[in-house]
Protein backbone atom coordinates (compact mmCIF):
# COMPACT_ATOMS: atom_id res chain seq x y z
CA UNK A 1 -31.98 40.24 3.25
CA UNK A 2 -33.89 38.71 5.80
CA UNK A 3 -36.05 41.37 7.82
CA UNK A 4 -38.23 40.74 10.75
CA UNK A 5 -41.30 43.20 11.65
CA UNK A 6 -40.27 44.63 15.15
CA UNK A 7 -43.73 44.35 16.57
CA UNK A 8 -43.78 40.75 16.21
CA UNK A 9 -44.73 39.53 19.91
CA UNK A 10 -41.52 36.98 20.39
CA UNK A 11 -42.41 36.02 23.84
CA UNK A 12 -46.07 35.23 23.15
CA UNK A 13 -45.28 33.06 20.90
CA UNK A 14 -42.97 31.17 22.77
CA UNK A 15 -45.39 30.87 25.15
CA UNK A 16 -47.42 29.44 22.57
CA UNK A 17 -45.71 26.85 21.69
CA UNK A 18 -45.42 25.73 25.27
CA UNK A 19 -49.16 25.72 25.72
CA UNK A 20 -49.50 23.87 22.61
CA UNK A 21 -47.37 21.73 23.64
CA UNK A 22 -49.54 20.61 27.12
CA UNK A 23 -53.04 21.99 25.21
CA UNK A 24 -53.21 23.22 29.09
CA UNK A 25 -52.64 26.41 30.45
CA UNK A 26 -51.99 25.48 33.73
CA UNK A 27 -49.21 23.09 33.21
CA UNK A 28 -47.95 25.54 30.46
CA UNK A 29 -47.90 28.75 33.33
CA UNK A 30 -46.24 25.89 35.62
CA UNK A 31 -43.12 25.25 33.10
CA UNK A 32 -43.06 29.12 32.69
CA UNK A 33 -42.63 29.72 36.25
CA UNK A 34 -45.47 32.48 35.31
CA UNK A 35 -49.55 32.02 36.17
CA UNK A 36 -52.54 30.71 33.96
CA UNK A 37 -53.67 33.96 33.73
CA UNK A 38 -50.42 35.37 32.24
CA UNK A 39 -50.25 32.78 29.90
CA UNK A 40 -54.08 33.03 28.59
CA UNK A 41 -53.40 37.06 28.22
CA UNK A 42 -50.10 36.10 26.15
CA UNK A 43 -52.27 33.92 23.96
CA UNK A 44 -54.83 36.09 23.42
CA UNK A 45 -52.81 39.13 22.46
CA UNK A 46 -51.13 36.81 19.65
CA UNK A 47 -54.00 35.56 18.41
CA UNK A 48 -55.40 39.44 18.39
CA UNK A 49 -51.81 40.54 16.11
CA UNK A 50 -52.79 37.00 13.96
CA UNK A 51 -55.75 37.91 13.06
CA UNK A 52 -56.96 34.16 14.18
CA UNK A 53 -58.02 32.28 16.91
CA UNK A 54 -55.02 29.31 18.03
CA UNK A 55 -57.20 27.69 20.41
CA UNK A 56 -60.88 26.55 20.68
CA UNK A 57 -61.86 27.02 24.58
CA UNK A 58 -64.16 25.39 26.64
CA UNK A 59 -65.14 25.48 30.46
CA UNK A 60 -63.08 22.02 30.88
CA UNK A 61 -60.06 22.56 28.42
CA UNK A 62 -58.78 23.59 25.46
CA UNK A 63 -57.72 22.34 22.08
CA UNK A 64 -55.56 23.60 19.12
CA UNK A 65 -57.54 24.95 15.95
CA UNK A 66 -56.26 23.80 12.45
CA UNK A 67 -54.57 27.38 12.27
CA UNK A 68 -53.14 26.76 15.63
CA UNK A 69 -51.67 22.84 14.83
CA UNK A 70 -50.17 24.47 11.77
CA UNK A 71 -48.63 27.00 13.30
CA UNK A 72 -47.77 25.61 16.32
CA UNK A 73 -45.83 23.02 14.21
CA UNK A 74 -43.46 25.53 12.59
CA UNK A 75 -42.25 28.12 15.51
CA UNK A 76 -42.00 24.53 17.27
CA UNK A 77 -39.29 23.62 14.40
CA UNK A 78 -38.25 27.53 14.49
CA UNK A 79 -37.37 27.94 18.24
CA UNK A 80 -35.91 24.40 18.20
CA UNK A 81 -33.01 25.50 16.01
CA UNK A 82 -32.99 29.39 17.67
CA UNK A 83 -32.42 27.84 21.35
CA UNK A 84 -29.77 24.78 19.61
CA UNK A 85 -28.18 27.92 17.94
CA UNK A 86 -27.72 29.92 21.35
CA UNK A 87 -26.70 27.14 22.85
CA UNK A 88 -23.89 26.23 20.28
CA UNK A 89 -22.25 30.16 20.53
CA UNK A 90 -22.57 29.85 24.32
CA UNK A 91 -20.90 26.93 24.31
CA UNK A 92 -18.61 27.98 22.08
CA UNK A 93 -17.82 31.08 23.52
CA UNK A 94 -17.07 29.97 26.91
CA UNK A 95 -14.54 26.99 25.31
CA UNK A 96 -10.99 26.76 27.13
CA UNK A 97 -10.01 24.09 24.70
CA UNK A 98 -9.13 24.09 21.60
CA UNK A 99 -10.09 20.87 19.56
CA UNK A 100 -7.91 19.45 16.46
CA UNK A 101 -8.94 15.84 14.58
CA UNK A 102 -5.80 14.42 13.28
CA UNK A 103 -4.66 10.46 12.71
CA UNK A 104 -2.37 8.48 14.77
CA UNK A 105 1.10 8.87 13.09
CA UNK A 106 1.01 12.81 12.92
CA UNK A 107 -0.43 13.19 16.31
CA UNK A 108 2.15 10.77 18.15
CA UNK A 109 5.06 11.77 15.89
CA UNK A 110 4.70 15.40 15.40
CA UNK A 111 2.04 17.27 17.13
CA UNK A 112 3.02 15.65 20.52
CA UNK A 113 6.30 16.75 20.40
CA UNK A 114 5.01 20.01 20.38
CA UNK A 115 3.15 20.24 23.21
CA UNK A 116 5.58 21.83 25.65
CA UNK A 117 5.61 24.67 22.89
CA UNK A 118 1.94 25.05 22.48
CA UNK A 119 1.84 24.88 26.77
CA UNK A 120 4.08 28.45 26.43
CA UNK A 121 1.81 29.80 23.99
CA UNK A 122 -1.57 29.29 25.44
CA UNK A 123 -0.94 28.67 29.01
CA UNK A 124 -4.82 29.16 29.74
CA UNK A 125 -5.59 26.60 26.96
CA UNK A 126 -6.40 22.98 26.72
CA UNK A 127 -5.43 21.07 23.92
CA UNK A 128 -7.96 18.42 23.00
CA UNK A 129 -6.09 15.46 20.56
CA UNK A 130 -9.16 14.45 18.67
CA UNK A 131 -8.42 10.74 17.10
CA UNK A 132 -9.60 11.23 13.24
CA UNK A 133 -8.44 8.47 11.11
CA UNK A 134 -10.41 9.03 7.79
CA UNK A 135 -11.79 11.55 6.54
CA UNK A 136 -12.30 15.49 6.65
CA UNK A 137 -15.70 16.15 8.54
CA UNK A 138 -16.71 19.28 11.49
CA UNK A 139 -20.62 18.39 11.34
CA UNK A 140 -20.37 16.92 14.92
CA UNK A 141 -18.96 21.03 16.13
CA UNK A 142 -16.89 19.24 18.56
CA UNK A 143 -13.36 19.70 16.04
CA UNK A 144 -12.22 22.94 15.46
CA UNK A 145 -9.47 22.40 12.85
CA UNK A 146 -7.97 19.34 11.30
CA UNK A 147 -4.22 17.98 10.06
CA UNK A 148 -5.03 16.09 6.74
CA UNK A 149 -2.87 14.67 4.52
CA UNK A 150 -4.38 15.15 0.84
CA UNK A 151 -4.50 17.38 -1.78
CA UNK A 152 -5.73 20.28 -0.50
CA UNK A 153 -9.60 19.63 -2.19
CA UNK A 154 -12.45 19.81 0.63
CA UNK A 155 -15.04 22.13 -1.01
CA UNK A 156 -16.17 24.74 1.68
CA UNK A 157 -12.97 24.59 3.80
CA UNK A 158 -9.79 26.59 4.32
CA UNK A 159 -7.16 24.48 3.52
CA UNK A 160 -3.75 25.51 3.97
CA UNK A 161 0.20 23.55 3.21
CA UNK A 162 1.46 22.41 6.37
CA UNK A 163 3.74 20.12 6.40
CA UNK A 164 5.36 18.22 3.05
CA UNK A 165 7.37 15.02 3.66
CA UNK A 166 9.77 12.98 1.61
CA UNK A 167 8.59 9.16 0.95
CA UNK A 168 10.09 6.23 0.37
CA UNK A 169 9.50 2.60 0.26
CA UNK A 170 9.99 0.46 3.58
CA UNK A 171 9.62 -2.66 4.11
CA UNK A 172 10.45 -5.50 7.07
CA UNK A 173 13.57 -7.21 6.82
CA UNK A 174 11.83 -10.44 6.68
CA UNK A 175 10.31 -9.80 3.66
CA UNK A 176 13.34 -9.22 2.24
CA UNK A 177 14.77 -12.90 1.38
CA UNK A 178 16.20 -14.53 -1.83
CA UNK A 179 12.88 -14.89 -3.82
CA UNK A 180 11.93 -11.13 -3.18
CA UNK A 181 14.98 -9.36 -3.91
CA UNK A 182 14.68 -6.13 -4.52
CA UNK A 183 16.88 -4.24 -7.40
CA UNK A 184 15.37 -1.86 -8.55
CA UNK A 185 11.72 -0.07 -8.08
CA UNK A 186 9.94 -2.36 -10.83
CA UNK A 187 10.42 -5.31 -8.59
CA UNK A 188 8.44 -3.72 -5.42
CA UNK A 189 5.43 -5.08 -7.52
CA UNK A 190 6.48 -8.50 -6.90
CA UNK A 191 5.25 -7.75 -3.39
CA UNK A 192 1.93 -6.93 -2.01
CA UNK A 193 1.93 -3.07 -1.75
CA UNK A 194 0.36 -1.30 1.63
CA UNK A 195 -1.51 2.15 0.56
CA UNK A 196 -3.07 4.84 2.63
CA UNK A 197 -6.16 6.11 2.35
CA UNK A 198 -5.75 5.02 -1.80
CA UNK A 199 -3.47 4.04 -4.60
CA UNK A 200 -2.67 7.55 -5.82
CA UNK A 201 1.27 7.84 -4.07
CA UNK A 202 1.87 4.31 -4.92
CA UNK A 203 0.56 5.45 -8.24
CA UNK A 204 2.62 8.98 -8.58
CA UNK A 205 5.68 7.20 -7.36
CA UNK A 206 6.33 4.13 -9.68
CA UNK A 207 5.25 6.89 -12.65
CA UNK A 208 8.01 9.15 -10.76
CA UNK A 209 9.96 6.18 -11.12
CA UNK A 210 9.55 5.69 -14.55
CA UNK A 211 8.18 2.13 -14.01
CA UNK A 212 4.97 1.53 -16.15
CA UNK A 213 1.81 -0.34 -13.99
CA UNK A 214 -1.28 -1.63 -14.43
CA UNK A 215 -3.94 0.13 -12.59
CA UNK A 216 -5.71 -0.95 -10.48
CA UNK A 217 -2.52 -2.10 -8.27
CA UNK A 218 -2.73 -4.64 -6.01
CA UNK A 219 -2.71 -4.29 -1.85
CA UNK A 220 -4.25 -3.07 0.54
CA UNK A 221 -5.92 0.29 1.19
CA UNK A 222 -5.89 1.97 4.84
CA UNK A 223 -7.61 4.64 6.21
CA UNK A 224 -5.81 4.60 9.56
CA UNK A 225 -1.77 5.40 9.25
CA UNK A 226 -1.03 3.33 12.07
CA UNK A 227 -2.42 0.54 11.28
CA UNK A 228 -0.88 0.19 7.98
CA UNK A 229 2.37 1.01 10.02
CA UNK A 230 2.01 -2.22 12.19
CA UNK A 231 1.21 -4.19 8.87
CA UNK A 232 4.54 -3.05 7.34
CA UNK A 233 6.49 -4.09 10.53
CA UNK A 234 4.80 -7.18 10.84
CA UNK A 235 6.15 -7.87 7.33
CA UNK A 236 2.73 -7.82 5.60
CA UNK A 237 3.88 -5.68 2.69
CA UNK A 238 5.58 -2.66 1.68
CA UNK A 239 4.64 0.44 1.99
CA UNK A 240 5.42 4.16 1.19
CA UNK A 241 6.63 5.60 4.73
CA UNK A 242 6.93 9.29 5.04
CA UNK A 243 10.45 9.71 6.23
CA UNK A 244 10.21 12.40 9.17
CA UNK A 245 7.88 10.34 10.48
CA UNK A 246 9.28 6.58 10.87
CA UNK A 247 12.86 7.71 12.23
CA UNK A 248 12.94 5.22 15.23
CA UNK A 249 11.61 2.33 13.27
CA UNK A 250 14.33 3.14 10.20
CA UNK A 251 17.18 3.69 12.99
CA UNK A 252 15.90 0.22 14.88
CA UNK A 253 15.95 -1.44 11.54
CA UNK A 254 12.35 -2.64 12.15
CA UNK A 255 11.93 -1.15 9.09
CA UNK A 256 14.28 -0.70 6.05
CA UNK A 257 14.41 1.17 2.81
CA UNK A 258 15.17 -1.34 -0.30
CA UNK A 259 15.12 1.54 -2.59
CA UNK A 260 17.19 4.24 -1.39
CA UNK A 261 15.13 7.28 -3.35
CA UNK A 262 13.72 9.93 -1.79
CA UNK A 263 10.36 11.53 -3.22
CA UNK A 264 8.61 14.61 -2.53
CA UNK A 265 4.50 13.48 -2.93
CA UNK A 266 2.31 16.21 -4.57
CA UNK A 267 -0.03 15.34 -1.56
CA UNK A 268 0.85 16.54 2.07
CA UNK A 269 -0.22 17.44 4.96
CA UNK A 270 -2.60 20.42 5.70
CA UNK A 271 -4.71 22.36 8.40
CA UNK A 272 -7.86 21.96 7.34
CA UNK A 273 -10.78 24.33 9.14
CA UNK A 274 -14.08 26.35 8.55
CA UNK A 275 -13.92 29.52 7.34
CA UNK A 276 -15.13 30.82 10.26
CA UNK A 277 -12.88 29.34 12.44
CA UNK A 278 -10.86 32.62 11.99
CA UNK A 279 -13.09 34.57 14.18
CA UNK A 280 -12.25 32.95 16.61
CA UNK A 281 -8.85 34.88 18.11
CA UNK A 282 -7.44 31.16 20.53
CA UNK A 283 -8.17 29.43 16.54
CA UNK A 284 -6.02 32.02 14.86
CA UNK A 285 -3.61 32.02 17.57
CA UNK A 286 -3.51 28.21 17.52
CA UNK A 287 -3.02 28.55 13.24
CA UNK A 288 -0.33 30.97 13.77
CA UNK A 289 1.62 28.91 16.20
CA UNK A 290 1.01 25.59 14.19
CA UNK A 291 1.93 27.45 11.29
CA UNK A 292 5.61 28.76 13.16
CA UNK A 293 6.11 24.63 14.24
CA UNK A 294 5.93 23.44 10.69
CA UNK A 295 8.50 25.65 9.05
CA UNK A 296 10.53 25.32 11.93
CA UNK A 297 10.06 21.38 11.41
């Protein structure tokens, strides 16, 4: 376990690194807000607990020993990360929002039709709708939790079953004229198949199906769910739409089913967050009510 000796002089060496930085008291004690004098006593009392001497000092200036360069140059990287660290909890800890990545469909579909609800629950709350097309990432700290659809696999996140749609093939009525009639599953590969984010429904389907295909299939892969929505309505393909989720279009007959099978996908989608996101009571509130929404539907 890390263990740091108690008498280590904290604020000397912060004033260090400042002076280092300017190799001039004076402009060092002027950043400080404290005088030369101050800062020259901090100095000398760390090189005194060092055991070394951090600066070579004339009448005209001063000038970092080989001891002091090399030091200097690691509590320089040290308090770097200490004051980015500070200012991350800070920030986080005086948050009013609460920020979830998710991709065009299930945000405009699902999640926004929820808002009214989420508006009861956390009055006092912001809800930021962060646009997140492909994949899982929190490195910028700006997303708090995520709604993924996958398989639940994102080593060294929580990952929990959120919502799990029926699929089934949809296609324009365009595409649907005498030389691409459609009978039975088999001849969907007649057409150019749409797939999202890869081939693996497309894949689990036809076998679901019982239709034997070659692999790789042919298409086109998307990353971004609406955009291989506007491809299928602009008659570009055919592609597995998850049902909940394309009502208006079905009902419109923008889009129509030529195989009327529903499938349940092994893949669906989940709420996808760090670990320690659960600290955080507005993030476990928010899971909680997220969680009610989905089995409610």
């Amino acid at each position: 376990m890390f263990q740091l000796d108690t008498d280590v002089p904290l604020v000397a060496i912060r004033t260090f690194v400042i002076a280092a930085h300017f190799q001039n008291f004076r402009r060092a004690a002027e950043a400080l807000g404290v005088t030369p004098t101050a800062v020259s006593s901090q100095i000398r009392s760390l090189e005194s607990y060092l055991g070394s001497a951090l600066f070579d000092r004339n009448a005209q200036s001063v000038e970092l020993t080989d001891t002091g360069r090399q030091f200097a140059e690691v509590c320089e990287t040290i308090l770097t990360r200490l004051d980015k660290a500070v200012h991350d909890v800070r920030q986080t800890a005086n948050r009013t929002s609460i920020a979830i990545g998710v991709g065009a469909l299930i945000g405009s579909q699902w999640l926004s039709k929820r808002l009214f609800s989420f508006w009861q629950c956390f009055p006092e709350r912001n809800l930021y709708m962060q646009y997140s097309p492909g994949g899982v990432e929190f490195s910028d700290g700006l997303t708090d939790m995520m709604l993924a659809w996958g398989d639940g696999q994102w080593p060294g996140l929580v990952s929990e079953p959120l919502l799990r749609f029926n699929i089934s093939p949809v296609i324009a009525p365009s595409l649907l004229d005498g030389v691409n009639r459609i009978r039975e599953p088999a001849d969907l590969l007649k057409l150019p198949l749409l797939h999202w984010k890869d081939q693996s429904d497309w894949l689990e389907w036809f076998e679901a199906m019982n239709v034997e295909v070659s692999r790789p299939l042919r298409g086109v892969v998307f990353d971004d769910s609406s955009v291989l929505l506007r491809a299928a309505l602009s008659g570009q393909g055919v592609a597995l739409g998850l049902l909940p989720l394309i009502e208006s279009e079905l009902q419109s007959r923008q889009l129509i089913r030529p195989i009327e099978t529903d499938y349940t996908p092994s893949r669906c989608y989940y709420l996808v967050y760090p670990s320690e996101a659960m600290k955080r009571s507005p993030l476990k509130a928010f899971r909680d009510w997220i969680m009610r929404e989905a089995n409610g539907n």
